[in-house]
C-alpha atoms as a PDB file:
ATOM      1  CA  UNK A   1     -43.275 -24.715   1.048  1.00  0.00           C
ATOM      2  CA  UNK A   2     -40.895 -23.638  -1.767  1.00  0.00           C
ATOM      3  CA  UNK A   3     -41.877 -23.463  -5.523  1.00  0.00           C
ATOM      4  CA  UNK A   4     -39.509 -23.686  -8.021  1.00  0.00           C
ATOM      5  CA  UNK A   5     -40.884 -22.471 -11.566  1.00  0.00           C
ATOM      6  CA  UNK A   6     -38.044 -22.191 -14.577  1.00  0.00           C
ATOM      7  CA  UNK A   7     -40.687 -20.517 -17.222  1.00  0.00           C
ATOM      8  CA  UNK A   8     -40.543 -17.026 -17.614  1.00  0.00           C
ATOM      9  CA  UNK A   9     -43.133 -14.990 -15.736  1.00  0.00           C
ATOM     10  CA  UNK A  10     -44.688 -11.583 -17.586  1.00  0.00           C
ATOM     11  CA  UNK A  11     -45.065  -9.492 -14.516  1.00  0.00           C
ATOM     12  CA  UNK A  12     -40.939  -9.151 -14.252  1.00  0.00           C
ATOM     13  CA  UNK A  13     -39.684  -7.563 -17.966  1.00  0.00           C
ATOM     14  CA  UNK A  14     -36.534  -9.139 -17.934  1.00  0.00           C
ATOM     15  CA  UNK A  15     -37.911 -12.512 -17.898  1.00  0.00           C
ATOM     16  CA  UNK A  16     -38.877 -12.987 -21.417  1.00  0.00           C
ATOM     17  CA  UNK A  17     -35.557 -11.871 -22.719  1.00  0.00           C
ATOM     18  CA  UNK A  18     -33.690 -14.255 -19.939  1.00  0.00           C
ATOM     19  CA  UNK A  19     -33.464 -17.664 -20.734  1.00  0.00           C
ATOM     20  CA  UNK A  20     -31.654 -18.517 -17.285  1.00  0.00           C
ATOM     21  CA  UNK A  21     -33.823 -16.951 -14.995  1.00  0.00           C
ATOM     22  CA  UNK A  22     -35.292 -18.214 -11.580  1.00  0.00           C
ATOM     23  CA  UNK A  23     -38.650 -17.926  -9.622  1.00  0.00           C
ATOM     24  CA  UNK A  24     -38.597 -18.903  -5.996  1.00  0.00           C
ATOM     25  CA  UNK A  25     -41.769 -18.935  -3.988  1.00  0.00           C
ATOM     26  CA  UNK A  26     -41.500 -19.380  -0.028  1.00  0.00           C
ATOM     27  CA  UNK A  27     -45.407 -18.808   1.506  1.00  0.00           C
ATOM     28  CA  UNK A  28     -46.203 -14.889   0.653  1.00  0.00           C
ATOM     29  CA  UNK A  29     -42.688 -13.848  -0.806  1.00  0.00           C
ATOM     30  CA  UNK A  30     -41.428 -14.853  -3.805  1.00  0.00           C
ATOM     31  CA  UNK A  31     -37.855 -14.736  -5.051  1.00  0.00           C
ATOM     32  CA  UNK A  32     -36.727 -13.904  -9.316  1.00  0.00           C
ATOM     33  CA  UNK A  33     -33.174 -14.490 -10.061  1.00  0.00           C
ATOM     34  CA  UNK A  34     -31.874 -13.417 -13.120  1.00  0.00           C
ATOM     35  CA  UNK A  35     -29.061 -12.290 -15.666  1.00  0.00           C
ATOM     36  CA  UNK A  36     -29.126  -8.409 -15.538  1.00  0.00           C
ATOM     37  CA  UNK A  37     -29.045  -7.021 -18.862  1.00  0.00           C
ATOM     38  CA  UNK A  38     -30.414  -3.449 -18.542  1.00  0.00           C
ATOM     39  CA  UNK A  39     -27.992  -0.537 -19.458  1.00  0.00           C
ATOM     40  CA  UNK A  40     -27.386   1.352 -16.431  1.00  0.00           C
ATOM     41  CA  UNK A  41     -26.463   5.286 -16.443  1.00  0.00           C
ATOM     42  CA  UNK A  42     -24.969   5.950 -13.452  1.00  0.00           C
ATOM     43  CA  UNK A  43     -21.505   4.270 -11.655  1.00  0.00           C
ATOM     44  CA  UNK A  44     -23.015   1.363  -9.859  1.00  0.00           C
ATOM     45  CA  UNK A  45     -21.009  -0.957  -6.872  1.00  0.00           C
ATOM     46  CA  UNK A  46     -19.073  -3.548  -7.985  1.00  0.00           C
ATOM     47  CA  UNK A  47     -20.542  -5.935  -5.158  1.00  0.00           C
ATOM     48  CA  UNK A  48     -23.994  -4.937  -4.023  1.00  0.00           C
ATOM     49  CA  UNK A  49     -26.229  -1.825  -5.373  1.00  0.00           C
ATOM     50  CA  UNK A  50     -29.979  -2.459  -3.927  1.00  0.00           C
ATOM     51  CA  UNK A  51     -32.546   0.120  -5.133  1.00  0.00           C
ATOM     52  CA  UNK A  52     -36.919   0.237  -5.507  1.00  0.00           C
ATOM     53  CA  UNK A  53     -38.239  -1.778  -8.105  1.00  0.00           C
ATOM     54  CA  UNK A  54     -40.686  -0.967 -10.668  1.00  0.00           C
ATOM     55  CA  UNK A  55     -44.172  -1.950  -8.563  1.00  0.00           C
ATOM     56  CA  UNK A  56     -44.500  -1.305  -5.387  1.00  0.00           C
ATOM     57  CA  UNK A  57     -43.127  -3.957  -2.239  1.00  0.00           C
ATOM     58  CA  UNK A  58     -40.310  -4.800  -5.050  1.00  0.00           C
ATOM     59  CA  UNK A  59     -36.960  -4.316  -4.177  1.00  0.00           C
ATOM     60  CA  UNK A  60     -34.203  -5.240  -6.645  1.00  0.00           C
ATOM     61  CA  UNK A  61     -30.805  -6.435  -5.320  1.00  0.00           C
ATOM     62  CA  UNK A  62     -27.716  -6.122  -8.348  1.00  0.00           C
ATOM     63  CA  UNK A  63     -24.966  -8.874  -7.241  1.00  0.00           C
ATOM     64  CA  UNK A  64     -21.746  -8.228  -8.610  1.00  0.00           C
ATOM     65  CA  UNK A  65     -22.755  -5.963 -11.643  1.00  0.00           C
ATOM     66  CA  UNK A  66     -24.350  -9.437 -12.775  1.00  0.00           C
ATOM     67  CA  UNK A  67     -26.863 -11.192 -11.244  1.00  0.00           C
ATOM     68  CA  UNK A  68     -30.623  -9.463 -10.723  1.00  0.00           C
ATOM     69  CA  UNK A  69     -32.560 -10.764  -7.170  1.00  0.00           C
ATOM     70  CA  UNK A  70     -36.012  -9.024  -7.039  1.00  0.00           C
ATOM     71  CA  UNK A  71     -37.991  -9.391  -3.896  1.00  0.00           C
ATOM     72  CA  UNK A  72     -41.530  -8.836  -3.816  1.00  0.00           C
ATOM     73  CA  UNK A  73     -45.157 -10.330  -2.632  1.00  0.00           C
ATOM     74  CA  UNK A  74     -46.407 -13.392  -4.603  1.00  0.00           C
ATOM     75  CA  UNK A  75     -49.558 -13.085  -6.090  1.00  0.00           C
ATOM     76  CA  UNK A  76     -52.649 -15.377  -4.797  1.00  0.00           C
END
């Protein structure tokens, strides 16, 4: 079963400052798509630069210097 939820969720911090932002929920994984707007300080891949996220199980995906795809565990 997918869940779709628009509204901005507190556990990711780029939510509240992302209006266009995206939570996808498929059984035990869940799926945030968003506009990236933190200030990198190092060169980063113009296509795909995938690095640990801020909790742990999180990964962050960076699409086209752009677009932020975290994947992680849903909560119950």
């Amino acid at each position: 079963m997918t869940h779709f939820d628009l509204a901005s969720d507190a556990r990711f911090a780029v939510a509240s400052s992302s209006p266009s932002s995206l939570s996808i929920r498929m059984g035990r994984r869940e799926i945030f798509i968003c506009r990236d707007s933190y200030v990198r300080r190092y060169r980063v891949n113009p296509l795909i630069e995938c690095s640990a996220g801020i909790e742990p199980g999180h990964v962050e995906i960076l699409l086209f210097r752009r677009w932020l795809l975290v994947l992680s565990k849903a909560r119950a």
